[in-house]
N, C-alpha and C. Protein backbone atom coordinates (compact mmCIF):
# COMPACT_ATOMS: atom_id res chain seq x y z
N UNK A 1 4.47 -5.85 15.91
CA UNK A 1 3.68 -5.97 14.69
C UNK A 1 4.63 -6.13 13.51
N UNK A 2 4.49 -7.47 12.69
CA UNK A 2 4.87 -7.32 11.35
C UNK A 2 3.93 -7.28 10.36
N UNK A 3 5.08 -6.57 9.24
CA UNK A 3 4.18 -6.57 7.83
C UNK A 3 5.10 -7.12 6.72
N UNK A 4 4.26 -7.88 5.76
CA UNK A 4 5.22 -9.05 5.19
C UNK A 4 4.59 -8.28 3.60
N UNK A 5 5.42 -7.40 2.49
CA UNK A 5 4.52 -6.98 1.60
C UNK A 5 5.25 -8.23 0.21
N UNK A 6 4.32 -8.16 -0.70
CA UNK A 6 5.08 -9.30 -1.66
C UNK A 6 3.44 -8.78 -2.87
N UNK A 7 4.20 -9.68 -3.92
CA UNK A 7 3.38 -9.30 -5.28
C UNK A 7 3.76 -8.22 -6.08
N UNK A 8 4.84 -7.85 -6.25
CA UNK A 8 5.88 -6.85 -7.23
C UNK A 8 6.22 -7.45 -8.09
N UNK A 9 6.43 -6.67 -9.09
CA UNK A 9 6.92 -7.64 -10.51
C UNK A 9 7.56 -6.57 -11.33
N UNK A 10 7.89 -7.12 -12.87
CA UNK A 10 7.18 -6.33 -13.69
C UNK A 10 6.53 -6.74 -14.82
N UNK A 11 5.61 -5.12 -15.26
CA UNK A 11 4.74 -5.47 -15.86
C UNK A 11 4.68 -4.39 -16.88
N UNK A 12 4.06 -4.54 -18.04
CA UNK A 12 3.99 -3.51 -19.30
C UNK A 12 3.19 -2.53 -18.97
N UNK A 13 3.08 -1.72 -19.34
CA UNK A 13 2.22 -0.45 -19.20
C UNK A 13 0.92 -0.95 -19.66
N UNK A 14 -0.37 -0.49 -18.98
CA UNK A 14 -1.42 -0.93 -18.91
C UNK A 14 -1.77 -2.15 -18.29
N UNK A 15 -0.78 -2.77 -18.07
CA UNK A 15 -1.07 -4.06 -17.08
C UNK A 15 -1.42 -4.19 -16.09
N UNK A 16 -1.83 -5.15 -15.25
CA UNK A 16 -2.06 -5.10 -13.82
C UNK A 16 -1.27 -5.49 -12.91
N UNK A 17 -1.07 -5.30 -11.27
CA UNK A 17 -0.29 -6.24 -10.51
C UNK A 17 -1.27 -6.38 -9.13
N UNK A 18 -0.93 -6.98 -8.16
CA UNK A 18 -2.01 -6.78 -7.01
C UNK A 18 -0.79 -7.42 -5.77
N UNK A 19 -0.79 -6.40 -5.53
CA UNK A 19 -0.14 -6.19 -3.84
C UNK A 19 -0.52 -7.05 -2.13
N UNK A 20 -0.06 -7.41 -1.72
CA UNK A 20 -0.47 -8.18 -0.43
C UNK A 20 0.22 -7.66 0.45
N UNK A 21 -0.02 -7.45 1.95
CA UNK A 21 0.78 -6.52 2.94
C UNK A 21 -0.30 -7.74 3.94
N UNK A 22 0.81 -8.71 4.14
CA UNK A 22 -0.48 -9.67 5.38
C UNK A 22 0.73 -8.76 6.95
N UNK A 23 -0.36 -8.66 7.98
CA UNK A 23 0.24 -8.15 9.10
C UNK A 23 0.10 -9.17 10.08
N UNK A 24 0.52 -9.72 11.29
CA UNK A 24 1.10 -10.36 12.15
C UNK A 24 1.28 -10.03 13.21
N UNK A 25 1.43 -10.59 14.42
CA UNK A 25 2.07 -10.00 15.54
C UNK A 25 0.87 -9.52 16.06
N UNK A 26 0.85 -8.40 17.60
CA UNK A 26 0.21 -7.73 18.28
C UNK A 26 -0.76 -7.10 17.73
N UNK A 27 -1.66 -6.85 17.09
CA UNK A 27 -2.64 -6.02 16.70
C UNK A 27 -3.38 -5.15 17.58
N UNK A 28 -3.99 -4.15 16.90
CA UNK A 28 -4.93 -3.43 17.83
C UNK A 28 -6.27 -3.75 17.43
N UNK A 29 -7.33 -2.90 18.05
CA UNK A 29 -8.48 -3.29 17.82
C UNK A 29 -8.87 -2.66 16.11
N UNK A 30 -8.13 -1.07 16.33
CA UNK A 30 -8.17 -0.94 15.15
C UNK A 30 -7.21 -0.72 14.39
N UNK A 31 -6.74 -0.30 13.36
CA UNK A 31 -5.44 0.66 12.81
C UNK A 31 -5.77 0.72 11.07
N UNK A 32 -5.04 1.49 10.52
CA UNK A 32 -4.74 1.99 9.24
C UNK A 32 -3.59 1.11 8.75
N UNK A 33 -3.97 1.00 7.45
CA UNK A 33 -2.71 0.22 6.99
C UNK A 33 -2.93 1.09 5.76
N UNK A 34 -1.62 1.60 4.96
CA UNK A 34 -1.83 2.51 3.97
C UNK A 34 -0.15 1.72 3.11
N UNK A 35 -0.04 2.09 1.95
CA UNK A 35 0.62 2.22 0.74
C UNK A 35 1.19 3.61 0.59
N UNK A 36 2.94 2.96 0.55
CA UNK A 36 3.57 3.97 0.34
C UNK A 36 4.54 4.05 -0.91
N UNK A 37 5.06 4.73 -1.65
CA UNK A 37 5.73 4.19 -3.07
C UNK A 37 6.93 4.92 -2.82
N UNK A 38 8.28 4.94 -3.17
CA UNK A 38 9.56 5.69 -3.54
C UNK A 38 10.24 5.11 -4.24
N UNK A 39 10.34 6.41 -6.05
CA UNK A 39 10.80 5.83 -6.84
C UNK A 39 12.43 6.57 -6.19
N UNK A 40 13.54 6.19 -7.06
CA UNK A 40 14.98 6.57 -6.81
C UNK A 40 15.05 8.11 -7.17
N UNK A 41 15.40 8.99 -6.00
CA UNK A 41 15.57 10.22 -5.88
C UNK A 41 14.17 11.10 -5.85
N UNK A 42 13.29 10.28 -5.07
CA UNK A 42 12.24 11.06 -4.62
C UNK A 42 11.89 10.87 -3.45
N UNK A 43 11.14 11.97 -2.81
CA UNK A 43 10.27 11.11 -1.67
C UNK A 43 9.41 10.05 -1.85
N UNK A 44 9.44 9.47 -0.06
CA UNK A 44 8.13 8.58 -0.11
C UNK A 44 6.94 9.45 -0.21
N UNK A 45 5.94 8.73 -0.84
CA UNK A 45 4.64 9.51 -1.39
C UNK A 45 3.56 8.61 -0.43
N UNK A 46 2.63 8.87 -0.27
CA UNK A 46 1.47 7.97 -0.17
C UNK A 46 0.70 7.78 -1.34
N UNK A 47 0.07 6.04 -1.14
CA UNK A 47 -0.71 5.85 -2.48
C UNK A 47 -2.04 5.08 -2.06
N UNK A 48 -2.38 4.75 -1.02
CA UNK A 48 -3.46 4.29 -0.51
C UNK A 48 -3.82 4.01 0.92
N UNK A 49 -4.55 4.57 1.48
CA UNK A 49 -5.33 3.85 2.79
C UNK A 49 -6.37 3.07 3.00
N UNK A 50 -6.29 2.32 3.91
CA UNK A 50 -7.73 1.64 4.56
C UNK A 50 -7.63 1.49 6.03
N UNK A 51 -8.91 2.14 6.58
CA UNK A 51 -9.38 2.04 8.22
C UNK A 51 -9.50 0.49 8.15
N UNK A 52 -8.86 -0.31 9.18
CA UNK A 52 -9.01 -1.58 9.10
C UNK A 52 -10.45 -2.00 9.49
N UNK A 53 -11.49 -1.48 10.41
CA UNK A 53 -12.55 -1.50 11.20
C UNK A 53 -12.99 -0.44 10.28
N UNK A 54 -14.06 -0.82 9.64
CA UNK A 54 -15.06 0.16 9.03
C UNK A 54 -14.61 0.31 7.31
N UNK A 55 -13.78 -0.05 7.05
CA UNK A 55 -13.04 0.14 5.44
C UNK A 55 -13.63 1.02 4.95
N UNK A 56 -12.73 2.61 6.02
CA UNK A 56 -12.67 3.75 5.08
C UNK A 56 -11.97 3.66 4.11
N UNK A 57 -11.32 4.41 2.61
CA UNK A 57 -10.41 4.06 2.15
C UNK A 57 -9.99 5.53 1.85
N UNK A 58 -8.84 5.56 1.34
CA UNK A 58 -8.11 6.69 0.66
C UNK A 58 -7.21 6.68 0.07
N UNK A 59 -7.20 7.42 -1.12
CA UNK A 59 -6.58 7.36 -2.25
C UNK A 59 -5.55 8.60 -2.51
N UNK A 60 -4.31 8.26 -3.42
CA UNK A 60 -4.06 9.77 -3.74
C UNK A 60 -4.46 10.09 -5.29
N UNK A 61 -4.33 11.04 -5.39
CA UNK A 61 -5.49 11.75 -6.96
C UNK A 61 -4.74 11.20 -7.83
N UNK A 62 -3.60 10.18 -7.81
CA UNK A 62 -2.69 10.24 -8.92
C UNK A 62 -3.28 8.52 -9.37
N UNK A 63 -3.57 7.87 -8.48
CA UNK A 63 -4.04 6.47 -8.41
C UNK A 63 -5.35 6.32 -8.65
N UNK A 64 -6.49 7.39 -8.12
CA UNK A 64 -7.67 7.19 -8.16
C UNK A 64 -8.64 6.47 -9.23
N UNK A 65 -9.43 5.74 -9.33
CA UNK A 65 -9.92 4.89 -10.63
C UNK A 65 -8.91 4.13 -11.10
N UNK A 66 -7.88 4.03 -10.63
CA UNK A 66 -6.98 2.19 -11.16
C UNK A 66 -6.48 1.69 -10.14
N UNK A 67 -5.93 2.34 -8.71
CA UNK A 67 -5.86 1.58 -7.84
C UNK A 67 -6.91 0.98 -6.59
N UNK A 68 -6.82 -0.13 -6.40
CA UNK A 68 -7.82 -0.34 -5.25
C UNK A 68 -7.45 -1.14 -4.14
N UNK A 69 -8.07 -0.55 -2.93
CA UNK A 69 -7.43 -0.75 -1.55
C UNK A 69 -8.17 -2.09 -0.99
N UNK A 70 -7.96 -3.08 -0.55
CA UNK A 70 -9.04 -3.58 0.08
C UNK A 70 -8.61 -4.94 1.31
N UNK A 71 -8.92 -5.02 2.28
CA UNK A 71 -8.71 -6.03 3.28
C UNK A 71 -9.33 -7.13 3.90
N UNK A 72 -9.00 -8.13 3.65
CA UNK A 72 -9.02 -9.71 4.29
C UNK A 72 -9.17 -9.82 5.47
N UNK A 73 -10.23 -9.71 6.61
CA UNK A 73 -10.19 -10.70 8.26
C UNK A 73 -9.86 -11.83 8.17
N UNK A 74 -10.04 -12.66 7.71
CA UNK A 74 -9.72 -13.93 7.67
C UNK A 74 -8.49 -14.32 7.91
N UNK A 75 -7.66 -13.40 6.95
CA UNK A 75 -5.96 -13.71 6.42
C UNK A 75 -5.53 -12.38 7.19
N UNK A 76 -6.11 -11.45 7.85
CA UNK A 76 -5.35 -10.66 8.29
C UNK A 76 -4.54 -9.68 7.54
N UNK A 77 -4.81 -9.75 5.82
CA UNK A 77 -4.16 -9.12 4.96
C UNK A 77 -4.83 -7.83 3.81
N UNK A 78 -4.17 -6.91 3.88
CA UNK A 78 -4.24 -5.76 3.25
C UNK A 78 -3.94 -5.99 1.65
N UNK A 79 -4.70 -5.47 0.94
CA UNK A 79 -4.05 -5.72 -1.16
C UNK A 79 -4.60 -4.39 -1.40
N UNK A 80 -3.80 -4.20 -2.85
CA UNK A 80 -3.36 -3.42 -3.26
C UNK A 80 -3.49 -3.57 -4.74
N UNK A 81 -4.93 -3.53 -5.55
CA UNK A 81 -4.90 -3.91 -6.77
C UNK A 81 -4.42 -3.08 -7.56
N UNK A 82 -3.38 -2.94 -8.68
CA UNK A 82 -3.63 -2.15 -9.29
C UNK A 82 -3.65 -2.27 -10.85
N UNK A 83 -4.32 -1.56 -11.73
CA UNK A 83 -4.66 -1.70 -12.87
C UNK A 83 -3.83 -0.50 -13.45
N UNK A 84 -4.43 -0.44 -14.32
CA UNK A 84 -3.92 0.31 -15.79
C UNK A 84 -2.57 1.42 -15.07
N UNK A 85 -1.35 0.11 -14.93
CA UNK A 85 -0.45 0.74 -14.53
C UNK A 85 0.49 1.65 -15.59
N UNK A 86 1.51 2.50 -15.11
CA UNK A 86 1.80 3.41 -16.20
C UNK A 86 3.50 3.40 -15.76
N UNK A 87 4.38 3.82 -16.42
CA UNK A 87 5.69 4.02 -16.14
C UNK A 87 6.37 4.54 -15.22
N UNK A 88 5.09 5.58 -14.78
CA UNK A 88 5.11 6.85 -13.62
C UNK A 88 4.86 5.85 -12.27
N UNK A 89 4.29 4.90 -12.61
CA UNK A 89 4.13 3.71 -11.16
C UNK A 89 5.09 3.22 -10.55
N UNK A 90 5.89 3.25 -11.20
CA UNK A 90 7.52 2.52 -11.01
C UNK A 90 8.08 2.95 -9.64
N UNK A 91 8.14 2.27 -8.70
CA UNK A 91 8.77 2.42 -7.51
C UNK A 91 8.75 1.27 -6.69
N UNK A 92 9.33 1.32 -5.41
CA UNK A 92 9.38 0.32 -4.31
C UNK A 92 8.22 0.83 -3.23
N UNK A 93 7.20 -0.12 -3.43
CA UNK A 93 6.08 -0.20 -2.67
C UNK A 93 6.10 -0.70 -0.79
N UNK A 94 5.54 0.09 0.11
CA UNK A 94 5.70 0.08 1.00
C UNK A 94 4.30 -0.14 1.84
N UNK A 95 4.00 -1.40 2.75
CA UNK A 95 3.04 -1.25 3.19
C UNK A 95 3.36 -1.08 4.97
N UNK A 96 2.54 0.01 5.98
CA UNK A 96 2.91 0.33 6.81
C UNK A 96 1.56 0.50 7.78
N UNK A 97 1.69 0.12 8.99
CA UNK A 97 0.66 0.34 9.99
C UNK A 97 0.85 0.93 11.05
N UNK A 98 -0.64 2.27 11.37
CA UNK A 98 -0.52 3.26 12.30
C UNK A 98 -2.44 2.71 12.98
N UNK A 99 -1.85 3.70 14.51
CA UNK A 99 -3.24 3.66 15.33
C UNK A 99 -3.88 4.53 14.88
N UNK A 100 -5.13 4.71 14.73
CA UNK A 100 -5.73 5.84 14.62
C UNK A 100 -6.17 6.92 15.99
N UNK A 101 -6.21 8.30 15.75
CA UNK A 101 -6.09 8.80 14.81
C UNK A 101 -4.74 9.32 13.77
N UNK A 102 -4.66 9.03 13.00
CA UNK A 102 -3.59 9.19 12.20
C UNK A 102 -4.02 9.97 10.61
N UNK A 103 -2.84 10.63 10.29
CA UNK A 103 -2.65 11.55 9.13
C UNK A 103 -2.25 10.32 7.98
N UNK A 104 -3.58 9.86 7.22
CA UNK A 104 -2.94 8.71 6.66
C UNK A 104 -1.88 9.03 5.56
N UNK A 105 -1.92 10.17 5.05
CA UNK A 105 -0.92 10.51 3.97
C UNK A 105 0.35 11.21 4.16
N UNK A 106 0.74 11.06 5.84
CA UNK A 106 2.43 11.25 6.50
C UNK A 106 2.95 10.11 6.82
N UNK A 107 3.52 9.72 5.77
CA UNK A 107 4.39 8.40 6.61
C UNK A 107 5.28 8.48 7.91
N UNK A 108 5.55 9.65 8.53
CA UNK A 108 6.07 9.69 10.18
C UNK A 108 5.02 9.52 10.46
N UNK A 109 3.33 8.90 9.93
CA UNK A 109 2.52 8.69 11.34
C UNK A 109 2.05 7.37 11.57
N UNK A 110 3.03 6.60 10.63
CA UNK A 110 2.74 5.08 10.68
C UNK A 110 4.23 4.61 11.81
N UNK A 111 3.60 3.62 12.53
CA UNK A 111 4.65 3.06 13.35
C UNK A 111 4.91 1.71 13.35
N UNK A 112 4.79 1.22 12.27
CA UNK A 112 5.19 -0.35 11.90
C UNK A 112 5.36 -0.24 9.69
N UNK A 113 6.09 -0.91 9.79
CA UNK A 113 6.18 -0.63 8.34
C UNK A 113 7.13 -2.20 7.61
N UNK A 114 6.69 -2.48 6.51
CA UNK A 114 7.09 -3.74 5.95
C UNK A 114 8.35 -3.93 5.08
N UNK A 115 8.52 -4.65 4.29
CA UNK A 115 9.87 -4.14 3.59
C UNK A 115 9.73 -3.97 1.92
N UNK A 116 9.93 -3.43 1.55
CA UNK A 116 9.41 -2.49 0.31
C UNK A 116 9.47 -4.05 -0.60
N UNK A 117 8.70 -4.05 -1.81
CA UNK A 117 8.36 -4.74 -2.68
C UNK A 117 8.41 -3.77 -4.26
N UNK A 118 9.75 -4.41 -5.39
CA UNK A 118 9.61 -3.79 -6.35
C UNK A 118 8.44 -3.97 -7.54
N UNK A 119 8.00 -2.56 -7.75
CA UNK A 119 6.96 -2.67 -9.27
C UNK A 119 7.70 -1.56 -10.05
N UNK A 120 8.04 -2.36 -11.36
CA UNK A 120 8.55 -1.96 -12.36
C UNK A 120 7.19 -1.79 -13.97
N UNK A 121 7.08 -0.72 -13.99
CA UNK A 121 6.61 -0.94 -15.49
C UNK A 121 6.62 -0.16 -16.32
N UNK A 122 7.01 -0.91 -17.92
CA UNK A 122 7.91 -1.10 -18.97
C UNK A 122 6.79 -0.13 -19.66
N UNK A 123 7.47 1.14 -20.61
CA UNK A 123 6.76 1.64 -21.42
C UNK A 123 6.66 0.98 -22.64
């Protein structure tokens, strides 16, 4: 399984950007594909899930009401909208895929993972 993430930039505070994580390769019937962020000298955090089959979603409290999760059959691809971004957003974005059942907010429980994509934004 690959994951190809792209749509990083930067952008001013309050701006928007929107994320793409298209996946490839072997699939399962189902899996999680979630958002992971690490700015320099922190952990990776989680910042979003979606059940690929059924589009549960999940959020962390820090994103809730500006980021949004949502996925493509067609294209096979996962996005990552996000709005009224803030300075505190600033990190290298990570999109990663696990089977369920999975702990979507431990990144040891994803077993495919993409290659980070920078979002920078400017106070």
């Amino acid at each position: 399984v690959q994951l190809q993430a792209s749509g990083g930039g930067l952008v001013q505070a309050g701006g928007s950007l929107r994320l793409s994580c298209a996946v490839s390769g072997r699939t399962f019937s189902n899996y999680v594909v979630g958002w992971f962020r690490q700015a320099p000298g922190k952990e990776r955090e989680f910042v979003a899930g979606i059940m690929w089959r059924g589009g549960s979603t999940y959020y962390a409290d820090s994103v809730k009401g500006r980021f949004t999760i949502s996925r493509d059959y067609a294209k096979n691809t996962e996005y990552l909208q996000m709005n009224g971004l803030k300075p505190e957003d600033t990190a290298v974005y990570y999109c990663a895929a696990g089977s369920p059942p999975i702990r979507v907010v431990v990144p040891g429980a994803y077993d495919y993972w993409g290659q980070g994509t920078q979002v920078t934004v400017s106070s």
